[in-house]
Protein backbone atom coordinates (compact mmCIF):
# COMPACT_ATOMS: atom_id res chain seq x y z
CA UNK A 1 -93.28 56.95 -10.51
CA UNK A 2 -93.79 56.66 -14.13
CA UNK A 3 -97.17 56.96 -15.51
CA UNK A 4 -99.41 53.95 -14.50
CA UNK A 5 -96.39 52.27 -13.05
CA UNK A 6 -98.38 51.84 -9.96
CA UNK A 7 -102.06 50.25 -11.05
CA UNK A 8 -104.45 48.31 -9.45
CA UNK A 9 -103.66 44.63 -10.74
CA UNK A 10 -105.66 41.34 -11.34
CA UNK A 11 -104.16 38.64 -8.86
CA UNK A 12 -103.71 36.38 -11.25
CA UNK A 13 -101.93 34.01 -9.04
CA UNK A 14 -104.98 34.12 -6.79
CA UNK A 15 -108.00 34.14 -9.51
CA UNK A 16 -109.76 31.73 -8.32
CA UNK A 17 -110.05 32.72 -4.68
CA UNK A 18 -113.52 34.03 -3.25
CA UNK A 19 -115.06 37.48 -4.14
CA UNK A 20 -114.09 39.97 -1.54
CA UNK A 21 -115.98 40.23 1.14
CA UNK A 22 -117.67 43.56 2.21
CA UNK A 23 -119.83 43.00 5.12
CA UNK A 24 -118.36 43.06 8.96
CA UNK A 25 -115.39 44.63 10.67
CA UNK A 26 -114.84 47.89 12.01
CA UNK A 27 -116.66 50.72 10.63
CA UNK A 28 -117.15 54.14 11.48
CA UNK A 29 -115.71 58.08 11.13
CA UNK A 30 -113.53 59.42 13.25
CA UNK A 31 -114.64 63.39 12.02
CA UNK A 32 -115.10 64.00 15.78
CA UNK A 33 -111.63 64.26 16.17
CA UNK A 34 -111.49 62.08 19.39
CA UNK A 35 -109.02 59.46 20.51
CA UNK A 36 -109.98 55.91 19.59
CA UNK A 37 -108.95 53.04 21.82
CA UNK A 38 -106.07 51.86 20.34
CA UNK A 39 -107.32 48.15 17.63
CA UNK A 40 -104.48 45.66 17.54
CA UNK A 41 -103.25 44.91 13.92
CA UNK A 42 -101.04 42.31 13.34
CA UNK A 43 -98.80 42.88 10.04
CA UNK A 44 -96.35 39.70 9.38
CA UNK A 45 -93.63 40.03 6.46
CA UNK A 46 -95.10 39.70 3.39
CA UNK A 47 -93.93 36.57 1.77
CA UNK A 48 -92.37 35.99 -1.88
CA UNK A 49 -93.84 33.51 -4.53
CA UNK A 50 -89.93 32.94 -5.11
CA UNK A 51 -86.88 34.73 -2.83
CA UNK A 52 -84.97 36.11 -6.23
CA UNK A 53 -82.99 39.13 -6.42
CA UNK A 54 -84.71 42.49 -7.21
CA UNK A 55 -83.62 45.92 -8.21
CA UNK A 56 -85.44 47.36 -5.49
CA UNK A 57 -83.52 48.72 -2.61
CA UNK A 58 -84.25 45.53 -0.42
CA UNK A 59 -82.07 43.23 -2.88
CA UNK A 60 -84.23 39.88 -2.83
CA UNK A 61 -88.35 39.78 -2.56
CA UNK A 62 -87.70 37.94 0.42
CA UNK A 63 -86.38 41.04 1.95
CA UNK A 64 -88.77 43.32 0.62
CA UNK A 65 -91.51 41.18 1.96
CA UNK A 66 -90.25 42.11 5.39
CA UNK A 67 -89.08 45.60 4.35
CA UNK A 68 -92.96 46.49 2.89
CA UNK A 69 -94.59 44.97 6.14
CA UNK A 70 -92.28 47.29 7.97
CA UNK A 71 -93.64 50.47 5.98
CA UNK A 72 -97.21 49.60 6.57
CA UNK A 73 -96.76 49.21 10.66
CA UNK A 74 -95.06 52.44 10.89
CA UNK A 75 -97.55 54.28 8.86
CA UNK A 76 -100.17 53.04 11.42
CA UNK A 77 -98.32 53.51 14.23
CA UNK A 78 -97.83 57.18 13.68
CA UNK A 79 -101.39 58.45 12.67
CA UNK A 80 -102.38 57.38 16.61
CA UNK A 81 -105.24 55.27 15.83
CA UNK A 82 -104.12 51.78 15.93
CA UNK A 83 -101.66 49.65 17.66
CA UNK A 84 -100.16 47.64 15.01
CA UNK A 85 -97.49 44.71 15.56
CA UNK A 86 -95.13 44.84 12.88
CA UNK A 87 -93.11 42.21 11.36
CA UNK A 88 -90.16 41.43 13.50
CA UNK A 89 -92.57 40.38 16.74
CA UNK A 90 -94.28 37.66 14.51
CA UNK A 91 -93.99 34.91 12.62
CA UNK A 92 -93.67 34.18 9.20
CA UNK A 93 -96.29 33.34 7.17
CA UNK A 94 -96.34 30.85 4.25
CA UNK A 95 -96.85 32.31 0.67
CA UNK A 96 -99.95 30.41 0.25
CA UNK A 97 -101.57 32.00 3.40
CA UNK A 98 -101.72 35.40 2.16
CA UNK A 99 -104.83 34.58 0.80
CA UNK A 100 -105.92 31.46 3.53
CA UNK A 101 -104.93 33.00 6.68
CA UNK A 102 -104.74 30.39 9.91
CA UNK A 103 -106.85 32.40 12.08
CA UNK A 104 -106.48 30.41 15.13
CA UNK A 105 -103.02 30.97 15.40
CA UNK A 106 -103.77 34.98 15.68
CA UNK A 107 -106.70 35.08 18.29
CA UNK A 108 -104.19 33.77 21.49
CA UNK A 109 -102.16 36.78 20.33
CA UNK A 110 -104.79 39.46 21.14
CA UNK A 111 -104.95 40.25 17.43
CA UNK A 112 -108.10 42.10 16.24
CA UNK A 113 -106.81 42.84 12.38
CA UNK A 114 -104.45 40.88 10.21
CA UNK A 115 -102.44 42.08 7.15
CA UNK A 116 -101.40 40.10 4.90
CA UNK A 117 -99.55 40.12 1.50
CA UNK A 118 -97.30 39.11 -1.22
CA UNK A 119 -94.68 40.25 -3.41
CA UNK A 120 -94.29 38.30 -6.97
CA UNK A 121 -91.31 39.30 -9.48
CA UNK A 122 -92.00 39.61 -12.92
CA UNK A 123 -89.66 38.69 -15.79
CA UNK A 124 -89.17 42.26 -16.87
CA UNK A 125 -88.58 43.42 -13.54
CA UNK A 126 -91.69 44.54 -12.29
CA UNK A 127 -92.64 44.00 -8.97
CA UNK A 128 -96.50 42.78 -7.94
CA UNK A 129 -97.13 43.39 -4.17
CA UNK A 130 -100.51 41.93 -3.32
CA UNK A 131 -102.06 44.23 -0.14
CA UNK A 132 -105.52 42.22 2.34
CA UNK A 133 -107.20 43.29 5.25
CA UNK A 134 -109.05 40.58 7.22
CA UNK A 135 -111.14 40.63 10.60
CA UNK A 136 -110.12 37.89 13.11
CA UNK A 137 -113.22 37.26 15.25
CA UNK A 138 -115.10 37.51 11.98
CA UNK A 139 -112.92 35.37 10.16
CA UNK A 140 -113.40 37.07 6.95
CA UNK A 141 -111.67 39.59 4.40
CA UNK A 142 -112.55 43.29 4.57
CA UNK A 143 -110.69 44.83 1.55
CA UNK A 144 -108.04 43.47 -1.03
CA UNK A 145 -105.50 45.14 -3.43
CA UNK A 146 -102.61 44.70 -5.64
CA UNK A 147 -99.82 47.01 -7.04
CA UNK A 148 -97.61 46.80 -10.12
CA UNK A 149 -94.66 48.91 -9.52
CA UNK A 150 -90.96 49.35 -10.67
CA UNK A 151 -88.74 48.82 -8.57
CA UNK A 152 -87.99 51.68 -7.85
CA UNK A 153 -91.19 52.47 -6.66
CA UNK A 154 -91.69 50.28 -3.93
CA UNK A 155 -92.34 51.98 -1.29
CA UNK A 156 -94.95 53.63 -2.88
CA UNK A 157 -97.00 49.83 -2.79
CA UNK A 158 -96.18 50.07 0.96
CA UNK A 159 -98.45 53.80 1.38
CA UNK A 160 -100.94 52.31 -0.60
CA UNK A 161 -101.38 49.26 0.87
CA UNK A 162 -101.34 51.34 4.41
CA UNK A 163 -103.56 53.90 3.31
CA UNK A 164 -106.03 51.26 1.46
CA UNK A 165 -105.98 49.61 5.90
CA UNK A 166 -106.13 52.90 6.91
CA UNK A 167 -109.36 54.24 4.85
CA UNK A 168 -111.49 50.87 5.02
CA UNK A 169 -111.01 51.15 9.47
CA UNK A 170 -111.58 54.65 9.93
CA UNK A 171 -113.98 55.74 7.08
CA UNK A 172 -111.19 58.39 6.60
CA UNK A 173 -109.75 59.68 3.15
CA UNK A 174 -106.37 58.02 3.02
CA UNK A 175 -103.38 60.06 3.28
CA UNK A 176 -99.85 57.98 3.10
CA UNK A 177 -99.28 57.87 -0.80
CA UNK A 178 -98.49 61.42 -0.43
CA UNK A 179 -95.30 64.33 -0.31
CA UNK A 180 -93.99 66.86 1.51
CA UNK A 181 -92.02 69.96 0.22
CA UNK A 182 -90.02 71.79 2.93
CA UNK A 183 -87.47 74.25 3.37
CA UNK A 184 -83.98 72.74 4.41
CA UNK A 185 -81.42 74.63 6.11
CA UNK A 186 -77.60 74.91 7.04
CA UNK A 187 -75.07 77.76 8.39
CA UNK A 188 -75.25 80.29 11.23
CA UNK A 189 -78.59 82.13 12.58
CA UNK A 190 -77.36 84.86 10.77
CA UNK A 191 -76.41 83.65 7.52
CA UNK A 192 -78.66 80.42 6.97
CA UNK A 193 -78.71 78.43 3.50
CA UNK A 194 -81.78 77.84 2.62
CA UNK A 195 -82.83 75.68 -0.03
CA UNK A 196 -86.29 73.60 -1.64
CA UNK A 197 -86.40 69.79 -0.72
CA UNK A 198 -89.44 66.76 -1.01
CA UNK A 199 -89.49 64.29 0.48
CA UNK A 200 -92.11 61.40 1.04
CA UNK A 201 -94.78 62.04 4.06
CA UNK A 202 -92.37 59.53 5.84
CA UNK A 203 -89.23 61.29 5.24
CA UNK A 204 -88.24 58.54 2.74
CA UNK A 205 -86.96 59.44 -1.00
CA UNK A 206 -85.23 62.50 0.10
CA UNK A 207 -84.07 65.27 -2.66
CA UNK A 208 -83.15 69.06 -2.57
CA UNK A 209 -84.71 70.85 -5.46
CA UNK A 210 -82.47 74.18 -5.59
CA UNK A 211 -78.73 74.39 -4.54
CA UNK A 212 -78.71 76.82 -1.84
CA UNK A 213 -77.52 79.79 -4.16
CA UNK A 214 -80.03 81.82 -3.66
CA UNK A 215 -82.81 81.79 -0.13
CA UNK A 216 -85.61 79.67 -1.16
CA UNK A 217 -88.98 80.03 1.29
CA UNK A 218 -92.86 78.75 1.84
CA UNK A 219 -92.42 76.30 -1.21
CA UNK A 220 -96.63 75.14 -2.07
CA UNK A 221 -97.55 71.93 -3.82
CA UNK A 222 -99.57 72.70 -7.22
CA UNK A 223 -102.47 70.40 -7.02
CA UNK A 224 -101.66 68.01 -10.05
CA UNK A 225 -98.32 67.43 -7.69
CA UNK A 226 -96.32 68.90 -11.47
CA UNK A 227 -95.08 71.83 -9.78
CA UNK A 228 -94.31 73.91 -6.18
CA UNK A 229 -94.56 77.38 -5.64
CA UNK A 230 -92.03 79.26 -3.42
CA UNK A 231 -90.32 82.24 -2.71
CA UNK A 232 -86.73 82.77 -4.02
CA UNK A 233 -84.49 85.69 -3.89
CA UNK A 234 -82.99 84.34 -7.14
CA UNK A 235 -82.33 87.78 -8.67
CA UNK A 236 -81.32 88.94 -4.90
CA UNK A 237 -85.18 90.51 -4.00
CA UNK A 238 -88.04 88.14 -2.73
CA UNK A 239 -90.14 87.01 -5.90
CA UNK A 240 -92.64 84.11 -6.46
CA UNK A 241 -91.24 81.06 -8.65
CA UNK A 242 -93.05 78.04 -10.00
CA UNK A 243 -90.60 74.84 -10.34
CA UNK A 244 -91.87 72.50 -12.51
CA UNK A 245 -90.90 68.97 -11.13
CA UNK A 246 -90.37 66.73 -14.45
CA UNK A 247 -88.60 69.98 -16.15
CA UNK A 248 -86.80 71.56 -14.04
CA UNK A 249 -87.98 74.76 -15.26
CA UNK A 250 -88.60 77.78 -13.47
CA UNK A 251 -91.28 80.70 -14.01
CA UNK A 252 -91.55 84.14 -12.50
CA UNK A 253 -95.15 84.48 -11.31
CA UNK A 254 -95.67 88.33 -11.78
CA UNK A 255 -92.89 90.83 -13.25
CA UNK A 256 -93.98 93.26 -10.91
CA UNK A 257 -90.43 94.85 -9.47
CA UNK A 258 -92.41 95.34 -5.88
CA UNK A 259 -91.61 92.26 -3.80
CA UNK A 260 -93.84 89.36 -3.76
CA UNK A 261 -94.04 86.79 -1.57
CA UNK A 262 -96.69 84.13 0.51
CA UNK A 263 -97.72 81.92 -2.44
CA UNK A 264 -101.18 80.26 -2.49
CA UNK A 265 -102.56 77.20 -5.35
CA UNK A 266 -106.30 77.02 -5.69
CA UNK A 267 -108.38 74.25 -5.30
CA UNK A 268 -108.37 73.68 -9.40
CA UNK A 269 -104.61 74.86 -9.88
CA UNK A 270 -105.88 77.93 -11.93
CA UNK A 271 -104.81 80.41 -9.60
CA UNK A 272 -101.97 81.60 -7.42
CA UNK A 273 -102.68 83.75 -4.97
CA UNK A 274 -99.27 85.72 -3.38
CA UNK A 275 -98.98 89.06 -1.64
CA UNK A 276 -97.20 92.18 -2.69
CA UNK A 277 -95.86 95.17 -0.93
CA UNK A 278 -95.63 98.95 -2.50
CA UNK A 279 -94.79 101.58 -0.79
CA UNK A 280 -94.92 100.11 2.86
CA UNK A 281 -98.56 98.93 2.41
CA UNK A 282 -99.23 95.11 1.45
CA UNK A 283 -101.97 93.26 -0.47
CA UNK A 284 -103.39 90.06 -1.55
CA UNK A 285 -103.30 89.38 -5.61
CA UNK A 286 -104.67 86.73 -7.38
CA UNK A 287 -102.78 85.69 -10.78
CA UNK A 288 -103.28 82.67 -13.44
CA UNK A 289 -101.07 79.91 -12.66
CA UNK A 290 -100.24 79.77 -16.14
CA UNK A 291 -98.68 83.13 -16.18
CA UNK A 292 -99.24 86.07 -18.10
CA UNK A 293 -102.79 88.28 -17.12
CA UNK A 294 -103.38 91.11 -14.97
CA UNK A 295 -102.65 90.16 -11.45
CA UNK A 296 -106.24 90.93 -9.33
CA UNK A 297 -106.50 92.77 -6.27
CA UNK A 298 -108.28 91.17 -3.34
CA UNK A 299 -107.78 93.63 -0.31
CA UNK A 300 -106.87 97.33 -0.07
CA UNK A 301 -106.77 98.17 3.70
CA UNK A 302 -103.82 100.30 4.95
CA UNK A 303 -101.39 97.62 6.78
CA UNK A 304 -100.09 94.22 5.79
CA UNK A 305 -102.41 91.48 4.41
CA UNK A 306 -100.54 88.22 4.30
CA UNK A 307 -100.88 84.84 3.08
CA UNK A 308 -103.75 83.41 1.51
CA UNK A 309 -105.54 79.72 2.11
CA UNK A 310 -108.15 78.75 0.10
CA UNK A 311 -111.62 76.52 1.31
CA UNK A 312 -111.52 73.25 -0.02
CA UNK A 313 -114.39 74.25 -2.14
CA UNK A 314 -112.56 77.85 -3.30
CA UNK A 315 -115.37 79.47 -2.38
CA UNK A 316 -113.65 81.62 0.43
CA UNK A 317 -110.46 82.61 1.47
CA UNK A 318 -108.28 82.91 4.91
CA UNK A 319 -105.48 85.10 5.36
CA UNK A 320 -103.87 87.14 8.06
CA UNK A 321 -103.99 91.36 8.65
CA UNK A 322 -103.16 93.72 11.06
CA UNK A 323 -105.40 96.09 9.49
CA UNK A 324 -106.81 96.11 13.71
CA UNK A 325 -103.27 96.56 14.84
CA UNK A 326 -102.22 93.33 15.22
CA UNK A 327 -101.89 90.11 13.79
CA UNK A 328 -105.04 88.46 13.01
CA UNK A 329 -107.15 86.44 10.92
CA UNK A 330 -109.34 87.51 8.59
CA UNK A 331 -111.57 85.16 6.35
CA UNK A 332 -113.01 86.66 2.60
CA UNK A 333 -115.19 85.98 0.00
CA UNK A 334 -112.69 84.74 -3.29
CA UNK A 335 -113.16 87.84 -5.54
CA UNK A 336 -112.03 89.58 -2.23
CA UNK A 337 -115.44 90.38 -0.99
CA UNK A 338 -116.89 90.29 2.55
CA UNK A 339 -113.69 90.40 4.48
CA UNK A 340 -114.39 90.07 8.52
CA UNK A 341 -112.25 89.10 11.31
CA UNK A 342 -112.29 85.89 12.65
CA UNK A 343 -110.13 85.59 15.29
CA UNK A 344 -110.90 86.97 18.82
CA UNK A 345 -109.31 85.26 21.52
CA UNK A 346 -106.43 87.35 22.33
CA UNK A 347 -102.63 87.47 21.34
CA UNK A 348 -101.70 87.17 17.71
CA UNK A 349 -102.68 84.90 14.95
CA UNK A 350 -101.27 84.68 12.00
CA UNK A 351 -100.06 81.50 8.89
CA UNK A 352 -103.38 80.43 8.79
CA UNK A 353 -104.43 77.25 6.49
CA UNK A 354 -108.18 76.22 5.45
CA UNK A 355 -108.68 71.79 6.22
CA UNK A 356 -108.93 69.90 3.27
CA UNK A 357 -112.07 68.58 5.35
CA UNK A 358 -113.24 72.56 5.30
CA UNK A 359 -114.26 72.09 9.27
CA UNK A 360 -111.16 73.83 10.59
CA UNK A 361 -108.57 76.62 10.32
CA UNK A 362 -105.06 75.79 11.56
CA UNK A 363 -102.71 78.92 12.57
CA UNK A 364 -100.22 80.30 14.91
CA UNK A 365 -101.22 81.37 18.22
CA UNK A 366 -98.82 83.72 19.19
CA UNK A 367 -99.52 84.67 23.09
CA UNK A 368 -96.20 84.74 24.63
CA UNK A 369 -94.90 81.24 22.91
CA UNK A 370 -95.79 80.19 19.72
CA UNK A 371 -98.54 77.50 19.53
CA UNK A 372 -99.64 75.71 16.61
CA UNK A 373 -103.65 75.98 17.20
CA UNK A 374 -106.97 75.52 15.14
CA UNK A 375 -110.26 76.87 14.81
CA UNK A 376 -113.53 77.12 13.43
CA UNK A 377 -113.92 78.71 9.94
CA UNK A 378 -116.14 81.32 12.20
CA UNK A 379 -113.64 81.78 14.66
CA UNK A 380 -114.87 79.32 17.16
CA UNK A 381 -113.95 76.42 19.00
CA UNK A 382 -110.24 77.48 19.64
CA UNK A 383 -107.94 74.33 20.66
CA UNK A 384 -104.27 74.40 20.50
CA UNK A 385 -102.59 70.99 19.39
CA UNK A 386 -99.06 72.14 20.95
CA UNK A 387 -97.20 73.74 23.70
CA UNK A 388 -93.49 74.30 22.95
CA UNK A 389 -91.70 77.74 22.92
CA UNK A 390 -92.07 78.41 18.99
CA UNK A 391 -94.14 76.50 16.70
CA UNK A 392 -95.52 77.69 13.34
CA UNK A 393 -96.91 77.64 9.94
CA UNK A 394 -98.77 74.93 10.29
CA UNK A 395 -99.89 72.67 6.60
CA UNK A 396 -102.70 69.84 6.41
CA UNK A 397 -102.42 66.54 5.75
CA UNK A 398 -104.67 65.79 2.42
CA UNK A 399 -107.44 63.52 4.87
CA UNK A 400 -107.47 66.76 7.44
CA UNK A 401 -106.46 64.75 10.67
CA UNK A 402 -102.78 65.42 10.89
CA UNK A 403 -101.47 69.22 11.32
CA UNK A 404 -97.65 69.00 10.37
CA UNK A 405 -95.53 72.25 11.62
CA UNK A 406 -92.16 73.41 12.15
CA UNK A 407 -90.34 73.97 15.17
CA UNK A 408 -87.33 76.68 16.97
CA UNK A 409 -85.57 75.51 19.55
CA UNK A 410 -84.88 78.52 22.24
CA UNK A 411 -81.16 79.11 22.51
CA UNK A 412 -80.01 77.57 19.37
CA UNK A 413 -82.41 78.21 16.80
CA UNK A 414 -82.29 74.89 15.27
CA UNK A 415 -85.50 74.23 13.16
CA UNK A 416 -87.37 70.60 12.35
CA UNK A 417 -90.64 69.14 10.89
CA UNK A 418 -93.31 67.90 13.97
CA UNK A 419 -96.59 66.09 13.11
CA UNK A 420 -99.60 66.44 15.35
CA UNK A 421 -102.98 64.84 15.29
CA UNK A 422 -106.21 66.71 16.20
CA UNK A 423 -106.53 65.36 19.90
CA UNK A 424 -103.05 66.83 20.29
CA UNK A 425 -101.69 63.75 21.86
CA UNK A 426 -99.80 62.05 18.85
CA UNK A 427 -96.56 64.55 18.65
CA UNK A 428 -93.49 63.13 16.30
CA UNK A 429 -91.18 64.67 15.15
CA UNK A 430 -89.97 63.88 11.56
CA UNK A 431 -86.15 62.99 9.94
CA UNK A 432 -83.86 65.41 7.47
CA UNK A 433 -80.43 65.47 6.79
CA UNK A 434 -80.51 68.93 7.86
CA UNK A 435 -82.62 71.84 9.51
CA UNK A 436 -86.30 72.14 7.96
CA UNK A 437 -89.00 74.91 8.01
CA UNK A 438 -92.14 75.25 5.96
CA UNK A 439 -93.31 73.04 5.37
CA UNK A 440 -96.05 71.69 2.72
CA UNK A 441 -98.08 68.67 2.83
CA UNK A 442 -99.05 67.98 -0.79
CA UNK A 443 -102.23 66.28 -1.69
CA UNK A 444 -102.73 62.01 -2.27
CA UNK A 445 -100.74 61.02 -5.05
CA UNK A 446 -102.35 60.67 -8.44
């Protein structure tokens, strides 16, 4: 998207419509991490001020009315939270409605929520896509919204407009209008191509980044969303690249000639942290993101010290050691002090990753299969949030509710992209054109 193609907008059309009601409708957190009984949302096809052709991928508004309404109810469907109708199982709406909704024709339906909206072509091509939340028994208007986008860009009104539902009905921090950088990969077990892709948290807007030349691994969003951090073996030995999106350049972290691998943003984007092995033993460094500087040293115990996640806050720092003889997770202080064990619950643990919430550690419990698990920042409260035979490296979503993770199938080795939420009971698994691994949720879109 370019810069402040995608803006909040004056409805113009709709100026002299009430002030937005704040008051009623469902309110509330859902930080316990419990199942909600499922609230019926009914999302009809957003009507056009005029059906005229668009660049946008649906050709006419008319089309992208429906195609927008479409986005929204799968969004909600898949965070497992509400029960939303989408727009093929209801009617049509009249333009003029979006903004005067007939209530009585929604209450025999069992509706509890409506969504409604608009899409409105502009001259030079622009697209306005109007987004409103309203409460049926209450017969009022919650929340209301508008995007200017290109066309291009679309979709992007769609998250928005979900996330903007989502975030006024749970209390939550929205999490739609976001990206995911993964790992996609082709060719035998033993000689897999593995290259850097992004996609959109739906799977949507598909691209690979590198070509496949060289094994690309545990790619990390910067922040800002500018650039990713991965792992290539670009000059045939494991080293730590930063892509930077709009460029296309790439950067060497470190020069070291030790490998380096397991890259790590900060909170701020200042730092990277990344691990480096010499001479069998392997640390934890911390180096400016900008390059140049002496990399730091954060832990010097004999064995391999992997990884790196920091707290929200980057006050503290997660990682995994077998400094005890196994794999486990360790939590430290972030200039490396105060480094204790967490994890004591038996088997292995190991890719662990700090909540954007700060409440919870995700990991992989390895105790005969590979479980994708969380915990406690103390080590307590141990759930796991799947069962299969090999699930790991587990990334937040940017709101903290959904743990995405990759997957092995036994036998063949195949590899995809799962979503979970924290009851566990939401499992999907997500689209790519090929096999994907590691992946990265990146943070709400700026």
């Amino acid at each position: 998207m370019k810069t402040k193609a995608l803006i909040a907008a004056a409805f113009v059309a709709f100026a002299a419509q009430p002030a937005l009601a704040q008051e009623g409708g469902l309110v509330g957190s859902v930080s316990d991490e419990s199942e909600w009984q499922d609230l019926g949302i009914a999302i009809p096809a957003f009507p056009a001020q005029q059906d005229v052709p668009t660049a946008a991928a649906p050709k006419t508004t008319g089309a992208l009315g429906v195609a927008l309404a479409q986005i929204i109810t799968d969004d909600l469907q898949n965070n497992g939270l509400f029960r939303p109708v989408g727009p093929s199982a209801l009617p049509r709406i009249a333009f003029g409605e979006a903004t005067n909704p007939q209530f009585g024709r929604w209450t025999p339906l069992g509706t509890e929520m409506l969504v409604h909206g608009f899409v409105r072509a502009a001259a030079d091509g622009q697209l306005t896509v109007g987004c409103y939340l309203y409460d049926v028994q209450l017969q009022s208007e919650l929340v209301r919204e508008g995007y200017v986008v290109a066309p291009s860009d679309w979709r992007r009104a769609a998250h928005k407009c979900a996330d903007l539902i989502y975030s006024r009905l749970s209390g939550e921090d929205p999490f739609f209008d976001s990206k995911i950088a993964y790992i996609a990969e082709t060719g035998p077990k033993d000689n897999r191509r593995k290259r850097l892709a992004i996609m959109d948290s739906d799977g949507a807007n598909h691209r690979f980044i590198t070509s496949g030349s060289s094994t690309a691994l545990t790619p990390r969003y910067s922040p800002d969303y500018s650039k990713i951090a991965y792992l290539s073996y670009n000059d045939g030995n494991p080293r730590i690249y930063v892509y930077d999106i709009a460029s296309g350049r790439q950067t060497l972290v470190t020069e070291s000639s030790n490998a380096t691998f397991a890259p790590r943003w900060s909170p701020d984007g200042r730092y990277i942290l990344y691990s480096m092995a010499i001479a069998g033993n392997t640390d934890i460094y911390r180096v400016s993101s900008a390059g140049g500087g002496r990399p730091v040293k954060l832990t010097s115990s004999p064995g391999i010290d992997v990884g790196g996640s920091y707290s929200p806050d980057g006050s503290k720092i997660v990682f995994e050691s077998d400094r005890s003889g196994s794999q486990q997770i360790y939590v430290m202080d972030a200039d490396g002090s105060n480094q204790r064990r967490i994890s004591f619950f038996g088997g292995r643990a190991a890719t662990p990753e700090w909540s954007p919430r700060g409440d919870q550690i995700a990991f992989t419990h390895i105790s005969g299969n590979f479980r994708i698990a969380v915990m406690s920042p103390g080590g307590g409260s141990l759930r796991h949030l799947t069962n299969a035979w090999q699930d790991e490296a587990p990334t937040w979503s940017p709101n903290g509710r959904i743990v995405q993770f990759f997957r092995t199938e036994r036998n063949s080795g195949n590899t995809s992209l799962w979503q979970v939420d924290l009851t566990g009971r939401h499992l999907r698994k997500l689209d790519t054109p090929e096999d994907a691994s590691d992946p990265s949720w990146g943070p709400v879109r700026p």
